[in-house]
Protein backbone atom coordinates (compact mmCIF):
# COMPACT_ATOMS: atom_id res chain seq x y z
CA UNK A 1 -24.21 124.44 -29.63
CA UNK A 2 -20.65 123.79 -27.48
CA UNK A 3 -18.23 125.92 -27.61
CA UNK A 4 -15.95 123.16 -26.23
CA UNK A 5 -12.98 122.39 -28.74
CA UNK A 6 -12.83 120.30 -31.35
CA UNK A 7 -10.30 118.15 -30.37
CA UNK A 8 -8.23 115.33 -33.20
CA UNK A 9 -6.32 112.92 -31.29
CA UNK A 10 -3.47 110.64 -32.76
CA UNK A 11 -2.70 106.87 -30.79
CA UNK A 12 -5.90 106.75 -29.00
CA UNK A 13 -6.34 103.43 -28.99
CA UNK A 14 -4.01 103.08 -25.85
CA UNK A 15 -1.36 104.36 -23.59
CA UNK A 16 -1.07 108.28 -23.62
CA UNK A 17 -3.74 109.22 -26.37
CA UNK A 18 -6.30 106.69 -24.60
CA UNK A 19 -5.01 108.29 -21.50
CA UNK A 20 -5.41 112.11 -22.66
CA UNK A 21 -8.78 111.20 -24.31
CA UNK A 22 -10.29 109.69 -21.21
CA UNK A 23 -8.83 112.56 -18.88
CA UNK A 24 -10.47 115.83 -21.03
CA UNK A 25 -13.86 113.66 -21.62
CA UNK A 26 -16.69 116.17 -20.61
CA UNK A 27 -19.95 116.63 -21.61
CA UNK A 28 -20.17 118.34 -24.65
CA UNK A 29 -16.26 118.05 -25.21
CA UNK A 30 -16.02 117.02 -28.98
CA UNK A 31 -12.96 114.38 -29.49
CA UNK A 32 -12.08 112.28 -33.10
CA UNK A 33 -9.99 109.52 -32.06
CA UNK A 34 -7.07 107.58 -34.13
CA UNK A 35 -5.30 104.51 -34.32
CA UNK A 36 -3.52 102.88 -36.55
CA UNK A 37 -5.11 99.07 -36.18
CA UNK A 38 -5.97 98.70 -32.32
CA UNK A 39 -9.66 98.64 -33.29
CA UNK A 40 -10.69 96.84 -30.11
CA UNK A 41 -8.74 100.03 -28.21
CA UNK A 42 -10.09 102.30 -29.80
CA UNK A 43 -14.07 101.20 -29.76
CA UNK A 44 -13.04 100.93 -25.80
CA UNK A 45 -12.28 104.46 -25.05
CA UNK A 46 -14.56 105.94 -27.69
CA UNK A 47 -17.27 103.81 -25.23
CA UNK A 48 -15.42 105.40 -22.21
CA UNK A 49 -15.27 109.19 -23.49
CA UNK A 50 -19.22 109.41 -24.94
CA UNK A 51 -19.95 107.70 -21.21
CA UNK A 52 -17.98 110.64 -19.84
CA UNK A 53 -20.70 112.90 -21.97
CA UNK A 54 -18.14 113.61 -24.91
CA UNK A 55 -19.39 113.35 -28.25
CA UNK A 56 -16.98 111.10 -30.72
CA UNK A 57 -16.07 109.53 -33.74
CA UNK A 58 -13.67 107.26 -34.43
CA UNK A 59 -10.81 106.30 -37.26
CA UNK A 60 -7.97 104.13 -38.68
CA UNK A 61 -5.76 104.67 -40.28
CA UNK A 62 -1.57 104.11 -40.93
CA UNK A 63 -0.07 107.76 -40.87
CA UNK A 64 2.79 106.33 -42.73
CA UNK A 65 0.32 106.95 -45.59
CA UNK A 66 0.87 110.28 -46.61
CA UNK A 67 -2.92 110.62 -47.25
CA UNK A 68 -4.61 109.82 -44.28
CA UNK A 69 -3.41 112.63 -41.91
CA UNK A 70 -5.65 114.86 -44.15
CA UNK A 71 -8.21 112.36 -44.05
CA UNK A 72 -8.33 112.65 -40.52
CA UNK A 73 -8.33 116.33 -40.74
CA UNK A 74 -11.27 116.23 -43.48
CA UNK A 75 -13.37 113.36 -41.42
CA UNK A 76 -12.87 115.65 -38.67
CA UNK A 77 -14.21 118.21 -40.25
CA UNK A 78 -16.97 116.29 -40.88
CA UNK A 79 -18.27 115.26 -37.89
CA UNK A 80 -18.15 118.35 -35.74
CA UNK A 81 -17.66 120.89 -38.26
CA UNK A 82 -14.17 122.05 -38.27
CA UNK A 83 -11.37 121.25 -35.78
CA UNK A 84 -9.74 123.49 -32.91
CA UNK A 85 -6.89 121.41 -31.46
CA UNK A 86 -4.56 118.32 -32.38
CA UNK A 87 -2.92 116.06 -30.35
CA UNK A 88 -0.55 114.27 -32.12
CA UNK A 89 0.59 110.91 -30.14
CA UNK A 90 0.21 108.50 -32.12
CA UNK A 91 4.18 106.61 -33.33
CA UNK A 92 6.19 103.66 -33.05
CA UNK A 93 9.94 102.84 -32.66
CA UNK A 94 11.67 100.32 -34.68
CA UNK A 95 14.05 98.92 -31.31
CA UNK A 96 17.02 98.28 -33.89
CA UNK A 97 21.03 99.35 -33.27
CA UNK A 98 23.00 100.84 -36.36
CA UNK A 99 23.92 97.65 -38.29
CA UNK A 100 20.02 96.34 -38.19
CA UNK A 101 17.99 99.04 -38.88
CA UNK A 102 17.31 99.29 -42.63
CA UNK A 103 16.63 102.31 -44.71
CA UNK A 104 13.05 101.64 -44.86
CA UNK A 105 13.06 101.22 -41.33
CA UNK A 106 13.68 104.50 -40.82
CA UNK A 107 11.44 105.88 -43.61
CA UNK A 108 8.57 104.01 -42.22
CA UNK A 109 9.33 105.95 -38.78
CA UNK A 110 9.71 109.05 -40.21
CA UNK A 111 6.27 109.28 -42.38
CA UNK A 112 4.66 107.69 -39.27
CA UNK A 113 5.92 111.03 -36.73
CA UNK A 114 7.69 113.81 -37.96
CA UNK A 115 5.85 113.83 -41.29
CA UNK A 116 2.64 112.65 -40.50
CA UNK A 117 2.88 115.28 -37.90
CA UNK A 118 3.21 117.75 -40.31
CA UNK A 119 0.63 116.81 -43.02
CA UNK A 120 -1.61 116.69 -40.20
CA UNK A 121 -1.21 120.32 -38.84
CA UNK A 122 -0.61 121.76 -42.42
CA UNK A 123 -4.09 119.54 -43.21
CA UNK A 124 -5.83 121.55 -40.37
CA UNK A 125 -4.31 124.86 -40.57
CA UNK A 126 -7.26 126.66 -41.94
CA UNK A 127 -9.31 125.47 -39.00
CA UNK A 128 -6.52 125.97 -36.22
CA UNK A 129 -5.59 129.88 -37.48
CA UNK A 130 -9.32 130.72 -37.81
CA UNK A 131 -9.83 128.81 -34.12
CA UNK A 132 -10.46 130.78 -31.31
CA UNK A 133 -9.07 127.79 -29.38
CA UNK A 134 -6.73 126.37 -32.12
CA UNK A 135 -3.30 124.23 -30.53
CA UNK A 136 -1.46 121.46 -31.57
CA UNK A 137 0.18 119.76 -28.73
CA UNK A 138 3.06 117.03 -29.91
CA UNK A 139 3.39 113.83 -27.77
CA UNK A 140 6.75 111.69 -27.25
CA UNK A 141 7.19 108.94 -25.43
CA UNK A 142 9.43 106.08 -25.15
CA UNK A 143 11.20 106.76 -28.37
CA UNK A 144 13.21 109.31 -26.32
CA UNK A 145 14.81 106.63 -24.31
CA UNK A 146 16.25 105.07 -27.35
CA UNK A 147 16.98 108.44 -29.43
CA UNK A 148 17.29 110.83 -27.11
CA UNK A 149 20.28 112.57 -28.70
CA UNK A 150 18.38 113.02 -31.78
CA UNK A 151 15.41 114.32 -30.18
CA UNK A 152 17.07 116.51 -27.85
CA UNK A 153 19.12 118.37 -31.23
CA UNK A 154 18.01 121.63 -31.75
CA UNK A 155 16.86 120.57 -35.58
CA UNK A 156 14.49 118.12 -33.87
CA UNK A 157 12.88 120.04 -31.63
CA UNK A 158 11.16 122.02 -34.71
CA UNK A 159 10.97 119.06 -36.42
CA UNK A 160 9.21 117.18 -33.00
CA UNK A 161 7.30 120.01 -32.68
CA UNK A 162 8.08 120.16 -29.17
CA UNK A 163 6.21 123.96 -28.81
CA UNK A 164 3.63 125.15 -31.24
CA UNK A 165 1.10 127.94 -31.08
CA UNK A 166 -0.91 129.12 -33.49
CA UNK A 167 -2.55 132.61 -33.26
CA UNK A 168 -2.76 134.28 -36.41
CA UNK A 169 0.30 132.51 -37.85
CA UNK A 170 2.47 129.43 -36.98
CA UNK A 171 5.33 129.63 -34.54
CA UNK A 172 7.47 127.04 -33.41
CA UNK A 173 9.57 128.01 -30.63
């Protein structure tokens, strides 16, 4: 038995979360990889990160849906047992000015980061208080380029999630 961390990560299909996956692969590390649709992707670095000696399993899923965040928690769960850490990188960015984005524009981007964000931690927070090694780590990108007043607000950053520790509670700081 490992005790290297159970490790969920979000967009790992490509860019960062392909990226992160692909840097922490070691044997014995145990990652459950996510994207939305980029099958292809993700079968790629799954391939890359069990070559690299990590064990893995792999899902899809739309975290617009407001049930598969604790899908992913529960398949998790599944394969290795219970999960340690998050890393939530998986989002997208509607490039629209004020004038062309639409109301569900918005909502769509909304369920897909800040809320799926938080369905998935609240989803795992049995494992991640009980964890020895439990973190969630939040990723952002280039959405910050095109909102970066918003994400720079002091309402976003607890809404981004841009610290969180969990040791015996839930702190964002």
């Amino acid at each position: 038995m490992t005790d290297a961390p159970r490790i969920l990560i979000t967009g790992a299909g490509s860019g960062i979360g392909a990226a992160i996956a692909r840097r922490i692969a070691t044997p014995g590390m145990r990652l459950f990889l996510h994207t939305g649709t980029n099958a292809e992707g993700l079968r790629t670095v799954a391939k890359e990160v069990s070559a690299r000696g990590a064990e893995v399993a792999t899902e899809l899923g739309d975290l617009s849906d407001p049930t598969v965040p604790g899908h992913l928690v529960q398949a998790a769960r599944a394969a290795f047992g219970g999960l340690d850490q998050i890393v939530s990188n998986a989002g997208r960015a509607q490039r629209s000015s004020f004038g062309q984005l639409t109301d569900a524009d918005l909502q769509t981007a909304f369920d897909m980061m800040p809320m799926a964000f938080f369905r998935l931690v609240d989803a795992a927070l049995p494992d991640l208080r009980t964890s020895m090694q439990g973190r969630v780590v939040a990723v952002s990108s280039f959405v910050a380029h095109g909102f970066g007043t918003f994400l720079l607000s002091p309402g976003a950053r607890h809404i981004t999630g841009q610290v969180m520790h969990v040791d015996g509670g839930l702190l964002l700081a």
